[in-house]
N, C-alpha and C. Protein backbone atom coordinates (compact mmCIF):
# COMPACT_ATOMS: atom_id res chain seq x y z
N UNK A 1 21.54 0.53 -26.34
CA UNK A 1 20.20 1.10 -26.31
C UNK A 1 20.06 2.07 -25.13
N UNK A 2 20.75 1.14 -24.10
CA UNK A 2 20.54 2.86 -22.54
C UNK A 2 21.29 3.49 -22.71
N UNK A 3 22.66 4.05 -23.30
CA UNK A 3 23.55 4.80 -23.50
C UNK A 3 22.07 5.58 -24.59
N UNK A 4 21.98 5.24 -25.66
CA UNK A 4 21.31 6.48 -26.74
C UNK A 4 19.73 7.16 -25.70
N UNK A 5 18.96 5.68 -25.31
CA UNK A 5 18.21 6.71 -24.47
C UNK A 5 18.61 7.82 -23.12
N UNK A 6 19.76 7.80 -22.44
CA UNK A 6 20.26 8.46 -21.76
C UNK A 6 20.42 9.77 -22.68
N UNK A 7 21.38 9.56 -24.08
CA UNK A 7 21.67 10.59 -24.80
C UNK A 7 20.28 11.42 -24.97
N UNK A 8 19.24 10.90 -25.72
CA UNK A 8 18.23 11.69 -25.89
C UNK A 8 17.42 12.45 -24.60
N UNK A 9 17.88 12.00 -23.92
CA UNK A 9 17.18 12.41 -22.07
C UNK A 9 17.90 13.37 -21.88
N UNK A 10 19.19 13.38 -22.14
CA UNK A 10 20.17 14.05 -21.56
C UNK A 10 20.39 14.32 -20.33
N UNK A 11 20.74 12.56 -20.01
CA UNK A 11 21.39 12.65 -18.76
C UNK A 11 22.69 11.66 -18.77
N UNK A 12 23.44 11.29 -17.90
CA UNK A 12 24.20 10.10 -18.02
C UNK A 12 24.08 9.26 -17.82
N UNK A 13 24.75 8.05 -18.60
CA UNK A 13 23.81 6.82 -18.83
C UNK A 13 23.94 6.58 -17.50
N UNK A 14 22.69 5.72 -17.22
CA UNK A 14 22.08 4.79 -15.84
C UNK A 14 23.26 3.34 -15.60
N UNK A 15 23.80 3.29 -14.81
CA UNK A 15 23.90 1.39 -14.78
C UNK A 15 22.98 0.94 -15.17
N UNK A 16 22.58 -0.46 -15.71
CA UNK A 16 22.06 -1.29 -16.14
C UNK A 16 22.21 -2.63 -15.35
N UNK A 17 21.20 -3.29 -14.65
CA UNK A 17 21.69 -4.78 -14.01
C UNK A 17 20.04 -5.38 -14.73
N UNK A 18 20.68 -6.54 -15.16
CA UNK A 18 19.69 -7.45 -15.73
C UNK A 18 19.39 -8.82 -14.06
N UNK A 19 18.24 -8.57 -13.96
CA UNK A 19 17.81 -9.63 -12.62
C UNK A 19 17.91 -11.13 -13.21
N UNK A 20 18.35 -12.01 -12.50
CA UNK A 20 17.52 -13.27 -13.17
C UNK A 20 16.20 -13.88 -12.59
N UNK A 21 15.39 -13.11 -12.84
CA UNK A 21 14.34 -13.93 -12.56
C UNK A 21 13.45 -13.48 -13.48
N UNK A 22 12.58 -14.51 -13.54
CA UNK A 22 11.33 -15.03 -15.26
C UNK A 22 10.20 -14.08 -15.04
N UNK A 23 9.91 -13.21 -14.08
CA UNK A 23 8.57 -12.61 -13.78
C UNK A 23 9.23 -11.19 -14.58
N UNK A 24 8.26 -10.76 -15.60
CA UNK A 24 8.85 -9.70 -16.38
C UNK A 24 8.50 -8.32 -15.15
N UNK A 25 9.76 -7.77 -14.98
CA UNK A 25 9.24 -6.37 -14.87
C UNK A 25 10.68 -5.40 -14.44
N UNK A 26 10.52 -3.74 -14.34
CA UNK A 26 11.95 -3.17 -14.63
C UNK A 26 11.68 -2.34 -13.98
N UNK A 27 12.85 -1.23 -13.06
CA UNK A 27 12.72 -0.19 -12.32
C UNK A 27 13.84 0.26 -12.14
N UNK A 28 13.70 2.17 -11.77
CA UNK A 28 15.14 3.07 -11.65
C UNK A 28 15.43 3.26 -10.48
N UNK A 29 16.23 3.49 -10.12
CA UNK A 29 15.89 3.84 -9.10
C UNK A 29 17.90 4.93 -9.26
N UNK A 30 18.04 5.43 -7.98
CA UNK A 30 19.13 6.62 -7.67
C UNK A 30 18.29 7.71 -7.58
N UNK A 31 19.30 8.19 -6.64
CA UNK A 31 18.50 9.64 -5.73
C UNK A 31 19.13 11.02 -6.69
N UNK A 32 19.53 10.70 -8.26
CA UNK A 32 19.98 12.11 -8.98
C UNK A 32 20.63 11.31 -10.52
N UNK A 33 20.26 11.95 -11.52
CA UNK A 33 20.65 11.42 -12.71
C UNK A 33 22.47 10.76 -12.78
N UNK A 34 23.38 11.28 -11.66
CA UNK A 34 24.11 11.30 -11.85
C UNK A 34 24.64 9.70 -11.18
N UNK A 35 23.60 9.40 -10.77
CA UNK A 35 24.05 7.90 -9.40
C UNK A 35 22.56 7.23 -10.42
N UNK A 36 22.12 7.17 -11.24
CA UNK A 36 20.56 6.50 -11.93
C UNK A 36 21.16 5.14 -12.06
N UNK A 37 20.39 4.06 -11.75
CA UNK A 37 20.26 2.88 -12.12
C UNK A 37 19.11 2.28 -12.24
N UNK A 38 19.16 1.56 -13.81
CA UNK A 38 18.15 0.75 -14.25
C UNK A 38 18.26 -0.37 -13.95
N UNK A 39 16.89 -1.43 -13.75
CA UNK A 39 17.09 -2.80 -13.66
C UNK A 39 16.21 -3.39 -14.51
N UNK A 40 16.07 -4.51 -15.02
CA UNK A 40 15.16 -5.10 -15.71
C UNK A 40 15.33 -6.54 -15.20
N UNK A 41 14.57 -7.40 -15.49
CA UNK A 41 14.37 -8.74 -15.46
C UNK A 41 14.50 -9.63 -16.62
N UNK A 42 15.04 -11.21 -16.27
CA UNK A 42 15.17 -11.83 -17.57
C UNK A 42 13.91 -11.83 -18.16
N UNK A 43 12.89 -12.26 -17.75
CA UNK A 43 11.33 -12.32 -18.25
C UNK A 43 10.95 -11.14 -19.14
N UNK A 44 11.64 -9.77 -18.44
CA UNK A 44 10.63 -9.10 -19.50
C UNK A 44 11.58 -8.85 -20.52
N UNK A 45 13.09 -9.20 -20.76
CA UNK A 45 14.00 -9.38 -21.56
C UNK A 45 13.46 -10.24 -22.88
N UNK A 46 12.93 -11.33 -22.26
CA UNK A 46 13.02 -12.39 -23.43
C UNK A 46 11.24 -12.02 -23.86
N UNK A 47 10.21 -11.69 -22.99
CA UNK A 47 8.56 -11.35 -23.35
C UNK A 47 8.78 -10.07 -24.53
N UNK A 48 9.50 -9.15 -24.22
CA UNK A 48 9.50 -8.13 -25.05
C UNK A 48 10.02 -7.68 -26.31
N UNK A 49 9.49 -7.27 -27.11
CA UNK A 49 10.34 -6.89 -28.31
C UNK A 49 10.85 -5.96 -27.81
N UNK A 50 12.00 -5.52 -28.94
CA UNK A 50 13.55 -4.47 -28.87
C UNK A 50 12.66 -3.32 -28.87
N UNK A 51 11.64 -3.04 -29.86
CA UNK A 51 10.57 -1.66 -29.65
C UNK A 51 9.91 -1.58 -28.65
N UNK A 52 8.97 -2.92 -27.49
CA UNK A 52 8.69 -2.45 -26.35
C UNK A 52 9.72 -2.76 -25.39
N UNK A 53 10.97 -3.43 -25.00
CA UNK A 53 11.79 -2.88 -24.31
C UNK A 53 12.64 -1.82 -24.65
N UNK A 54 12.88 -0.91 -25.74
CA UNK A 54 13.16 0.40 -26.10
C UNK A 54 11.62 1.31 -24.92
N UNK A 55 11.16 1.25 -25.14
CA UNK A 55 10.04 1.83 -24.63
C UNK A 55 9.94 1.83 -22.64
N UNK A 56 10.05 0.42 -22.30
CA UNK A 56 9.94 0.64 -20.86
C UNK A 56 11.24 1.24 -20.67
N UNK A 57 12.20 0.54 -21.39
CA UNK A 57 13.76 1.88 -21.06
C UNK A 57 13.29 2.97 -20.92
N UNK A 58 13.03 3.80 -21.92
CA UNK A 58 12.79 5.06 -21.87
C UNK A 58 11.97 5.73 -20.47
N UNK A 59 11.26 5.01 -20.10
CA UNK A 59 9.96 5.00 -19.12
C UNK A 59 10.95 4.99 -17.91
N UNK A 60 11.86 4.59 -18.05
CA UNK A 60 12.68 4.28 -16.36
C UNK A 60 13.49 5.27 -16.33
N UNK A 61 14.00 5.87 -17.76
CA UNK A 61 15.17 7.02 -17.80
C UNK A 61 14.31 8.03 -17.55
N UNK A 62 13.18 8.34 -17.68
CA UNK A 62 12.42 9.35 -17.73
C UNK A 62 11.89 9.62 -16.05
N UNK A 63 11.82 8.38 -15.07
CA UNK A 63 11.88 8.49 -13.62
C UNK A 63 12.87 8.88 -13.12
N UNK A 64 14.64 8.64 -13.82
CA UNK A 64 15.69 9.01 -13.41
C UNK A 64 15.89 10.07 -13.50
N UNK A 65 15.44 10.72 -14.96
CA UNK A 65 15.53 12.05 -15.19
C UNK A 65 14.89 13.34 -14.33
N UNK A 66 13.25 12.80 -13.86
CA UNK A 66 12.39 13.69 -13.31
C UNK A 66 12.85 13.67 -12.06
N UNK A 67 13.70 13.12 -11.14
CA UNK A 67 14.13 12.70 -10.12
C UNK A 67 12.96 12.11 -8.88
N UNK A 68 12.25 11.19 -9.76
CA UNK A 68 10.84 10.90 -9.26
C UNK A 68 11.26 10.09 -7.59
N UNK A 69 12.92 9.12 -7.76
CA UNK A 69 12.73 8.18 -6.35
C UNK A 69 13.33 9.74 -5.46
N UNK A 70 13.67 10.31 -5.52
CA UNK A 70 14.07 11.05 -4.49
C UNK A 70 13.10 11.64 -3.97
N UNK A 71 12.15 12.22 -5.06
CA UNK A 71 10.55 12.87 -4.05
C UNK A 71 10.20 11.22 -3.53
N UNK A 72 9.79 10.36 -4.45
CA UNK A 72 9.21 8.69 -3.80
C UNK A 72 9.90 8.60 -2.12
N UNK A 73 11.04 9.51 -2.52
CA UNK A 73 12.10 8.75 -0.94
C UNK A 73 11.59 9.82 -0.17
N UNK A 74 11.80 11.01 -0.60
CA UNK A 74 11.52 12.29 0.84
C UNK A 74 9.83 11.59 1.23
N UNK A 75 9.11 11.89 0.32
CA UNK A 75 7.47 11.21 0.46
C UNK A 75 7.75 10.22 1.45
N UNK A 76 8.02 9.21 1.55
CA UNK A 76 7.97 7.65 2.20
C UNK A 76 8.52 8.34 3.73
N UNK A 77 9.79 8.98 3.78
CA UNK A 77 10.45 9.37 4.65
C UNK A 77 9.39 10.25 5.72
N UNK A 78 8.87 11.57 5.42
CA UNK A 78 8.12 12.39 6.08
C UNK A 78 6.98 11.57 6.27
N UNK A 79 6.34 10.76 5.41
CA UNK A 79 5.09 9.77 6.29
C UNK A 79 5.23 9.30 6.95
N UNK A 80 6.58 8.45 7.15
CA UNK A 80 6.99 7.84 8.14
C UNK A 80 7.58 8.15 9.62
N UNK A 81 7.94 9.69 9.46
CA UNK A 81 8.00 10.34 10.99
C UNK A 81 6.67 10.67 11.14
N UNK A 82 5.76 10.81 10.50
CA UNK A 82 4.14 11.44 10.87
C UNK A 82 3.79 10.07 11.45
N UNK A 83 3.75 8.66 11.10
CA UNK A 83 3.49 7.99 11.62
C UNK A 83 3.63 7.09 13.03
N UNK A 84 4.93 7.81 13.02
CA UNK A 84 5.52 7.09 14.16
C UNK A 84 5.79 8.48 15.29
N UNK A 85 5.19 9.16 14.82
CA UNK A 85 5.24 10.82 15.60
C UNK A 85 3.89 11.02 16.48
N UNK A 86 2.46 10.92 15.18
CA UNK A 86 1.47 10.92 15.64
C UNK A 86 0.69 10.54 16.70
N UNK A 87 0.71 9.00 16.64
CA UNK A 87 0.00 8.81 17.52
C UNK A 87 0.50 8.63 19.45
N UNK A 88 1.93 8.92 19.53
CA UNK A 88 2.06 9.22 20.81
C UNK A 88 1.63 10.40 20.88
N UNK A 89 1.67 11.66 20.16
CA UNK A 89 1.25 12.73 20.69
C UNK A 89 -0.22 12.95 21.00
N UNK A 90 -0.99 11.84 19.98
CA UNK A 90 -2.57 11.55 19.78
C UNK A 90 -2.70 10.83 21.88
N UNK A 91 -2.21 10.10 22.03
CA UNK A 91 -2.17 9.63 23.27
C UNK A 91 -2.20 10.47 24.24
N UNK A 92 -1.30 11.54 23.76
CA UNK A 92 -0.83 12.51 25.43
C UNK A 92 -1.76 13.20 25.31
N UNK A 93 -2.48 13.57 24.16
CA UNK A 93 -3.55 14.84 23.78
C UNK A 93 -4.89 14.28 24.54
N UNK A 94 -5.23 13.19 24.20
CA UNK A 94 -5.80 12.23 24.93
C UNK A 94 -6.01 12.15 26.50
N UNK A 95 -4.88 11.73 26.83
CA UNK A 95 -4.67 11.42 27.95
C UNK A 95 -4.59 13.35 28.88
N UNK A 96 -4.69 14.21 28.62
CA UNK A 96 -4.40 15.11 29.12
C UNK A 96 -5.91 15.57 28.64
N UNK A 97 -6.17 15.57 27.97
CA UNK A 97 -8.04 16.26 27.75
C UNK A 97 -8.64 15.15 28.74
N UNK A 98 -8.69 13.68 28.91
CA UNK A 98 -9.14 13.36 29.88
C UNK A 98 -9.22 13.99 31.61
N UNK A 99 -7.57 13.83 31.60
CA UNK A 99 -7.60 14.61 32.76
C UNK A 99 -8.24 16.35 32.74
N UNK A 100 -8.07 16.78 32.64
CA UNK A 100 -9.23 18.21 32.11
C UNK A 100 -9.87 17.65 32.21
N UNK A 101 -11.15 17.06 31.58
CA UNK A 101 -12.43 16.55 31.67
C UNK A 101 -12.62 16.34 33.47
N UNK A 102 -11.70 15.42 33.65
CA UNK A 102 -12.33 14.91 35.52
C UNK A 102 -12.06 16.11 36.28
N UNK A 103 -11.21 17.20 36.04
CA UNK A 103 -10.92 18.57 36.82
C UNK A 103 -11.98 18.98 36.46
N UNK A 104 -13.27 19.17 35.70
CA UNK A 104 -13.88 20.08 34.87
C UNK A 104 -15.33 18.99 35.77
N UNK A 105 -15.34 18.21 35.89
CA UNK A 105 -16.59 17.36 36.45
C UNK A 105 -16.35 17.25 38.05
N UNK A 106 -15.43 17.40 38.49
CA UNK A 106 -15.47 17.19 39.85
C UNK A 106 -16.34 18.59 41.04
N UNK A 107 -16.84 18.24 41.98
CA UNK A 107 -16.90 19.23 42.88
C UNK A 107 -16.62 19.67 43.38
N UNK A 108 -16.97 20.92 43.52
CA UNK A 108 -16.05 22.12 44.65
C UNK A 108 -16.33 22.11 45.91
């Protein structure tokens, strides 16, 4: 079934790893169609029919295809230097308009 939805995507097929665990749910992940891997779970293996797991397949090849984790990854990545960037500079900006302020109030 992921070999033909790959075919119709036209990309190459994804690995496939089946999880064992009972909580249904499935995800792609690889940073380019060419490294794509699917995962699914036993739960949503055995909850689903062959037409709606045909369907979330498709749904995961179609993240592999759009190369959705690699923007997901650059995204996560650049928030994460803004976050850990920001607020020291928020500090010094801070801390240096204060000082200004007491140069700016003091007497001559």
């Amino acid at each position: 079934m992921i070999a033909e939805l790959a075919r119709a995507a036209a990309i190459p097929r994804p690995r496939l790893f089946v999880i064992p665990e009972m909580q249904p749910n499935a995800f792609a992940t690889g940073r380019n169609p060419e490294r794509g891997v699917v995962a699914v779970t036993e739960g949503i293996v055995d909850l689903l029919s062959e037409r709606e797991l045909r369907g979330v397949l498709a749904h995961e090849i179609a993240h592999i295809k759009n190369r959705d984790i690699l923007v997901a990854t650059t995204a996560a990545g650049i928030a994460a230097a803004v976050t850990y960037t920001l607020p020291p500079m928020a500090e010094r900006i801070l801390r240096l308009r204060a000082t200004v302020g007491s140069l700016e109030t003091t007497p001559a």
